[in-house]
Protein backbone atom coordinates (compact mmCIF):
# COMPACT_ATOMS: atom_id res chain seq x y z
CA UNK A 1 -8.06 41.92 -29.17
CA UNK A 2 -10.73 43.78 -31.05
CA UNK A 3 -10.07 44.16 -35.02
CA UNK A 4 -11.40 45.63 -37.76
CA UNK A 5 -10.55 46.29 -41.21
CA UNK A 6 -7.86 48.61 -42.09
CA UNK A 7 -10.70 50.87 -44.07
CA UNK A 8 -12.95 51.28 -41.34
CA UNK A 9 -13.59 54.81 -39.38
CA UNK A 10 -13.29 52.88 -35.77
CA UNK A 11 -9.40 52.49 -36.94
CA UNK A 12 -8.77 56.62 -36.40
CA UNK A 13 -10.19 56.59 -33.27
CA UNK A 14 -7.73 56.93 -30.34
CA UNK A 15 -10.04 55.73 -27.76
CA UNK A 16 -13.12 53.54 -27.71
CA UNK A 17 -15.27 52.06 -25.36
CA UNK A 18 -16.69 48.78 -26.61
CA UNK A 19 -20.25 49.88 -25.61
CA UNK A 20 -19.78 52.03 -29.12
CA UNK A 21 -19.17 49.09 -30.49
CA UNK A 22 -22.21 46.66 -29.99
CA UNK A 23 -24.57 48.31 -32.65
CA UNK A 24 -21.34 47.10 -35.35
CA UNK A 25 -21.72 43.80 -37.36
CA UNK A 26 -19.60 41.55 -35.81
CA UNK A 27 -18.03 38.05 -36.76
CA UNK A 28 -17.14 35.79 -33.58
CA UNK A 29 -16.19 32.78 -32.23
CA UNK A 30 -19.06 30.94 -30.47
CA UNK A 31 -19.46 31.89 -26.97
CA UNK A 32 -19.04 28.20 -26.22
CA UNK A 33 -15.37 27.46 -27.50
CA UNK A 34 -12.25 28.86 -25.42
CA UNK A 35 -11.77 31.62 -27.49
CA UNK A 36 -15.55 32.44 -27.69
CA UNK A 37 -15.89 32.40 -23.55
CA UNK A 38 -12.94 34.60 -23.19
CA UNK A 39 -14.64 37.23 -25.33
CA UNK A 40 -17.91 36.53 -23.64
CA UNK A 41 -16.56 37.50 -20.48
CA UNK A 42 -15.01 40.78 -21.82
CA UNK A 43 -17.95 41.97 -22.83
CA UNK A 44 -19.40 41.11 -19.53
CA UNK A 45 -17.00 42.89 -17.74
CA UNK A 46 -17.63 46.08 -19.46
CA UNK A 47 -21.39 44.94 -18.39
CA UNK A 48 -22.70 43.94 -22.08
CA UNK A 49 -23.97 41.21 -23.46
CA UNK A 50 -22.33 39.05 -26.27
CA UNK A 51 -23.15 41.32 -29.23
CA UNK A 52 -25.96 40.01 -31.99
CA UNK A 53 -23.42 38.39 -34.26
CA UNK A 54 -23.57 38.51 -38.20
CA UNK A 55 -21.16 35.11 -38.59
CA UNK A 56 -20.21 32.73 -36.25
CA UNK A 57 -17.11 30.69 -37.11
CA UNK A 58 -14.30 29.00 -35.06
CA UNK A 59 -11.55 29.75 -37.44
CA UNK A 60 -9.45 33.57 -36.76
CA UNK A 61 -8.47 33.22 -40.33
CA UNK A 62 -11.41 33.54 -41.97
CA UNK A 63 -12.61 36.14 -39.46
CA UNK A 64 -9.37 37.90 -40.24
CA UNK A 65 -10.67 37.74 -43.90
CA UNK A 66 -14.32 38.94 -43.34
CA UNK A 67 -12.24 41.82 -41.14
CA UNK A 68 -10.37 42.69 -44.70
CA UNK A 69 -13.69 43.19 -46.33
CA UNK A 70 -14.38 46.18 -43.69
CA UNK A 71 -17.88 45.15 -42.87
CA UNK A 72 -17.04 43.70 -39.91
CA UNK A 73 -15.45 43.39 -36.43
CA UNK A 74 -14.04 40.58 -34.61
CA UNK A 75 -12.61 39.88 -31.64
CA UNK A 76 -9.26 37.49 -32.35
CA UNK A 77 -6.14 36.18 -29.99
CA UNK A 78 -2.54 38.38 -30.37
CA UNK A 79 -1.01 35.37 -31.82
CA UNK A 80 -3.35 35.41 -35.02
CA UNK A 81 -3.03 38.80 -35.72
CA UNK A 82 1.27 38.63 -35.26
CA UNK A 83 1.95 35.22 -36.98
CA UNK A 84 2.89 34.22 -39.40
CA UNK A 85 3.01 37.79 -40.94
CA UNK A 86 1.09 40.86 -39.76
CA UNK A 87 -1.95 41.67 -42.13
CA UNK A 88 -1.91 45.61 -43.14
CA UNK A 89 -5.39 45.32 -44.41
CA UNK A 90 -6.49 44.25 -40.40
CA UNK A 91 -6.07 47.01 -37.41
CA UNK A 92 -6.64 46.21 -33.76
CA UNK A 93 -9.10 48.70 -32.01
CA UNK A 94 -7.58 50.55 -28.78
CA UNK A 95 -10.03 48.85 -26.15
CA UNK A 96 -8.71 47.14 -23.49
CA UNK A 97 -10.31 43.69 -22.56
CA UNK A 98 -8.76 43.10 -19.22
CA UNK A 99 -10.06 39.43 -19.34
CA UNK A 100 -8.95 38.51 -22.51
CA UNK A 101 -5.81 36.69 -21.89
CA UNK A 102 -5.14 33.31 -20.64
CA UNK A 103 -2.53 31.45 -20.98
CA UNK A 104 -0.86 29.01 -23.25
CA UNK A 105 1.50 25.74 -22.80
CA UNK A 106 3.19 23.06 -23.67
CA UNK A 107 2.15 19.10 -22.37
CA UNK A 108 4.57 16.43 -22.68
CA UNK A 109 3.88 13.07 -21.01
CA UNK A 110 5.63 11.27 -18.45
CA UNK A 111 7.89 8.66 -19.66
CA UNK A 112 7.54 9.39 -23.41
CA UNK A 113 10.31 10.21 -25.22
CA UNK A 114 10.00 13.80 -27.48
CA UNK A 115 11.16 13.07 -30.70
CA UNK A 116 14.05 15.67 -31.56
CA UNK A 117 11.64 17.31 -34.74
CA UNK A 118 8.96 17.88 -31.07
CA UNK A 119 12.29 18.72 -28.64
CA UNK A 120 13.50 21.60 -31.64
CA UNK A 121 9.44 22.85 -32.15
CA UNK A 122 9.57 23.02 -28.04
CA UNK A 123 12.75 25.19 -27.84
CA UNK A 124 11.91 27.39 -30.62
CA UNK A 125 8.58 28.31 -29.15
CA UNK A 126 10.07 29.41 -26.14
CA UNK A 127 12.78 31.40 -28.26
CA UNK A 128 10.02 33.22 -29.60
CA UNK A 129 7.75 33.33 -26.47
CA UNK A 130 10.01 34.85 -24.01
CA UNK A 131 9.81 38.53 -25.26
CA UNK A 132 6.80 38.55 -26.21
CA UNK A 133 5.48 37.51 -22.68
CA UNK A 134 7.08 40.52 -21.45
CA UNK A 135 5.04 42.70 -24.00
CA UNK A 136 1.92 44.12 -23.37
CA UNK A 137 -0.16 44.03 -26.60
């Protein structure tokens, strides 16, 4: 998803195309890591080129905190901007990055035994997975 700070004018806008967008200062992933190569191939599918980034840094959380400052704009998975709590001072942007989602699971191994602290994380993760697979974001 696209985010900005809370403060920013992009946040009143109804619709945006992310061509708009590329002129922005933006903090990203590196197009190399998983998250980084999904949001490479967004903006390729909207036929741009991986925007001149301001800050590259692997971690959401601090991009969620340079977002907070409102000088910049960052591209982030769903899950960090729902949990643990929802951050007022970060919006997400109405663009639609058809590419953007991939999906996420859980890897036991064969003949090993899940400890019941692992068997009650596994259960509860689906508890909490199951709607929101259904949602669209």
């Amino acid at each position: 998803m696209v985010a900005a700070g809370a403060q920013i004018p992009w946040t009143r806008r109804r619709r945006i195309e992310l061509a708009e967008l590329m002129s922005e200062v933006w903090a990203l992933p590196p197009p190399d890591n998983v998250v980084g190569s999904v949001a490479m191939k967004a903006f390729r599918a909207h036929g741009l080129d991986y925007p001149r980034t301001t800050v590259v840094n692997d971690s959401p959380y601090a991009r969620m905190s340079l977002l907070a400052t409102g000088r910049f704009l960052s591209i982030l998975p769903a899950s960090a901007l729902r949990f643990p709590a929802k951050r007022q001072e970060v919006r997400v942007l109405p663009i639609e990055l058809p590419l953007a989602r991939m999906p996420v699971g859980i890897v036991t191994l064969k003949n090993r035994t899940l400890s019941p602290v692992a068997r009650l994380f596994i259960e509860h993760t689906r508890e909490v997975a199951r709607p929101l697979a259904k949602r669209k974001w």
